[in-house]
Protein backbone atom coordinates (compact mmCIF):
# COMPACT_ATOMS: atom_id res chain seq x y z
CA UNK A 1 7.76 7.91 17.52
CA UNK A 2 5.91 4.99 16.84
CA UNK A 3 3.32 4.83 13.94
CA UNK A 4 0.50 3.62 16.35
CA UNK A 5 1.59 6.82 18.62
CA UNK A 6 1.61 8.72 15.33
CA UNK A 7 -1.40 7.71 14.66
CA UNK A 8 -3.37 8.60 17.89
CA UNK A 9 -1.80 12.27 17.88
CA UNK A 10 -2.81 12.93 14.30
CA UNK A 11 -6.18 11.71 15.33
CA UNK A 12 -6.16 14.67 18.32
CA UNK A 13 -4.58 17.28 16.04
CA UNK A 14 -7.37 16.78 13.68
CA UNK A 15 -9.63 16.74 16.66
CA UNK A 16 -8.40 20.18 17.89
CA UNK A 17 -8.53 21.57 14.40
CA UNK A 18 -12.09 20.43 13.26
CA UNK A 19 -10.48 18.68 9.88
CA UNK A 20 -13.62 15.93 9.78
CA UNK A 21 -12.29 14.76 6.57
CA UNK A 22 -9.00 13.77 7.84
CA UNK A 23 -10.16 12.68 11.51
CA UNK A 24 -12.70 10.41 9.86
CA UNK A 25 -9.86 8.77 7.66
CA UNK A 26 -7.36 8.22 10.62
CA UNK A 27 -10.46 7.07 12.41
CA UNK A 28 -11.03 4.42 9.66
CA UNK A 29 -7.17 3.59 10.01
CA UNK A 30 -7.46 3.17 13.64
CA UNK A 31 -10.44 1.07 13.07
CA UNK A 32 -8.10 -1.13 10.75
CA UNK A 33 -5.50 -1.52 12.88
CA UNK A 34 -7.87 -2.76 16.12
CA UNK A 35 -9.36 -4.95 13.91
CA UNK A 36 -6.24 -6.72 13.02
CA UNK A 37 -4.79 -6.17 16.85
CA UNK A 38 -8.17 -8.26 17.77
CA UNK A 39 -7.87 -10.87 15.11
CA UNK A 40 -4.13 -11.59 16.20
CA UNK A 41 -4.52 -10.92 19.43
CA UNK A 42 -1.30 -8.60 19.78
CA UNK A 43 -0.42 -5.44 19.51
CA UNK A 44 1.04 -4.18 16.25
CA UNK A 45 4.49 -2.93 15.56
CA UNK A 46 5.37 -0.82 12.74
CA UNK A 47 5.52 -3.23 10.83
CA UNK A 48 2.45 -4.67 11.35
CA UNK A 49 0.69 -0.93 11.00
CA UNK A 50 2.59 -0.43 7.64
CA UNK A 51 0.99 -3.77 6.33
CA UNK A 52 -2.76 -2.83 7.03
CA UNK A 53 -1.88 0.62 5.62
CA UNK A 54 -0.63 -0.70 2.52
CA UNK A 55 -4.13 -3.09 2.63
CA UNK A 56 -6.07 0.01 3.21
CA UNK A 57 -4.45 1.99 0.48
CA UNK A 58 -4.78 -0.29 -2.36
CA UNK A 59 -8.46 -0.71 -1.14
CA UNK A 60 -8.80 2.83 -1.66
CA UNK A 61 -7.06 3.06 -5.39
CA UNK A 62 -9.28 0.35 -6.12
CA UNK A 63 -12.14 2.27 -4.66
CA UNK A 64 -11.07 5.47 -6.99
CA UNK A 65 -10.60 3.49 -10.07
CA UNK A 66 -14.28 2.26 -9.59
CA UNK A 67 -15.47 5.47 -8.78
CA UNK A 68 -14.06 7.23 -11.73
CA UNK A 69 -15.56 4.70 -14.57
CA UNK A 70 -18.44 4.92 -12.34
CA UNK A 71 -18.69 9.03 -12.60
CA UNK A 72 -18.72 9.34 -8.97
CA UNK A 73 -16.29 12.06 -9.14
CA UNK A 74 -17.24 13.49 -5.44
CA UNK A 75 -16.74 9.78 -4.20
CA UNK A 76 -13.34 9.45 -5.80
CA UNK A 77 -12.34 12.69 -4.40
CA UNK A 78 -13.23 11.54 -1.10
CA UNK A 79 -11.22 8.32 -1.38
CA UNK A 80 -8.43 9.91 -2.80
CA UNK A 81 -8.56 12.84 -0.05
CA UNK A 82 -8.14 9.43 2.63
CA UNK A 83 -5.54 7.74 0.40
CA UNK A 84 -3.56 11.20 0.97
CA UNK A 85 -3.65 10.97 5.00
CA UNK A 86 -2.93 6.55 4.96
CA UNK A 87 0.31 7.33 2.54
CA UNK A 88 1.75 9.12 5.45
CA UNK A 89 1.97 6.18 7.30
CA UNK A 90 3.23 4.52 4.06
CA UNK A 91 7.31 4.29 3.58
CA UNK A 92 8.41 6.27 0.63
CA UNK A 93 7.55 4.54 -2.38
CA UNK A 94 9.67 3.02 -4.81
CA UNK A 95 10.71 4.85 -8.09
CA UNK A 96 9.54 3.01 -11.47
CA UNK A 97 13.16 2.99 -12.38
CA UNK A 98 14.10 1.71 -8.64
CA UNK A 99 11.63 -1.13 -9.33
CA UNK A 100 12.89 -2.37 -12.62
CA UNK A 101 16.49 -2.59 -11.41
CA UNK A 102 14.85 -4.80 -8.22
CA UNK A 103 12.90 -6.81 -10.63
CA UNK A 104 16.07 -7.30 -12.93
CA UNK A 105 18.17 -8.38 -10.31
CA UNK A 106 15.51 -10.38 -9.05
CA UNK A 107 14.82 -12.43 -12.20
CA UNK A 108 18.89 -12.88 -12.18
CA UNK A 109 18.89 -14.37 -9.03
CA UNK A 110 15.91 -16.85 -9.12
CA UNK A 111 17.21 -17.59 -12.88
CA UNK A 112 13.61 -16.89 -14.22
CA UNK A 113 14.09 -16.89 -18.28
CA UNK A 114 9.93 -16.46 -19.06
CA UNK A 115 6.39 -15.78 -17.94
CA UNK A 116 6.35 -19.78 -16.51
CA UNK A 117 8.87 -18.66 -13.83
CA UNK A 118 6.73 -15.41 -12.50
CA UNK A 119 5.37 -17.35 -9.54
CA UNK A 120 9.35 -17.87 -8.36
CA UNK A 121 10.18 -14.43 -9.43
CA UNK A 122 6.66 -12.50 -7.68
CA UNK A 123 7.66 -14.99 -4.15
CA UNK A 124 10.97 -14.06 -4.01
CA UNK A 125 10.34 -10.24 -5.17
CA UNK A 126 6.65 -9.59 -3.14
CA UNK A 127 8.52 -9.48 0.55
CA UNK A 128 11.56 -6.95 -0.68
CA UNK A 129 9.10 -4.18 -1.78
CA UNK A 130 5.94 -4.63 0.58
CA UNK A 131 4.87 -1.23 1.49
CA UNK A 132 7.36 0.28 -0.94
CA UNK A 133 5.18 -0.28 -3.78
CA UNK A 134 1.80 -0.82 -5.34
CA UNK A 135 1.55 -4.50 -5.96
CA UNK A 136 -0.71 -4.25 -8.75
CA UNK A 137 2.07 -2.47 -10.59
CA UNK A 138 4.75 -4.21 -9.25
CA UNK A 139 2.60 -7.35 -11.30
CA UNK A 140 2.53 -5.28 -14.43
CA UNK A 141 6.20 -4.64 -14.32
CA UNK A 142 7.25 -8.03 -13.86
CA UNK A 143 4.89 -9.66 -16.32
CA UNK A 144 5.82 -7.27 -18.84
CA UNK A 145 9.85 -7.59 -18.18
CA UNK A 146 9.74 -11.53 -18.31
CA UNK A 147 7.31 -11.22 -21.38
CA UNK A 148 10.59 -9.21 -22.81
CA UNK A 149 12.63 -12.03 -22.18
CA UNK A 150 10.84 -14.33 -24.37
């Protein structure tokens, strides 16, 4: 099945089941995924649905990170209730571990030796994990690894 199908049936399962917490996330997604649909003027493919999922879900970390040093615990829950229902759209995520070989092998290839070379090493690395990782974090690793190196 299709995500976009996906999509539409979770939104009447929720429907028929009166979750309003999940219906109004999946809502938002939908919302999302018009909006790019309108702005391209296409319909998306999976693809296309996993990349404003991945959008949507770092919006919401960021959103949760912000509400915790805020003390908006109820609005963090809320966001992090939503970031539950958008990861199901997400492919499974990469391992920490998983991520550090990629980034090692990555560095190899590109011949990156210190932090100057993490614009080769992020442009080369960015497309072989989008919407298998966090790339905040997939940042942190690499900057840290070629720091290593030096």
């Amino acid at each position: 099945m299709a995500l976009r199908e996906k999509l539409e049936e979770d939104i009447k399962t929720s429907m028929r089941s009166h979750d309003q917490a999940r219906l109004d996330a999946l809502r938002f997604f939908k919302n999302a995924v018009l909006a790019v649909e309108k702005e391209q003027k296409k319909e998306l493919d999976d693809a296309g649905v996993i990349e404003v999922a991945t959008k949507q879900a770092s919006d919401r970390r960021d959103s949760i990170k912000a509400f915790e040093e805020g003390g908006r615990e109820a609005a963090a829950a809320k966001e992090a209730a939503e970031l539950v229902v958008l990861e199901e759209f997400l492919p499974p995520q990469m391992s920490a571990e998983g991520l550090m070989e990629l980034i090692k092998a990555t560095v190899s290839e590109v011949g990156a030796a210190s932090i100057q070379d993490k614009g080769k090493l992020m442009g080369k690395l960015m497309p072989q994990v989008r919407g298998k990782a966090d790339g905040t974090v997939v940042n942190q690793m690499a900057t840290e690894y070629l720091e290593s190196l030096s």
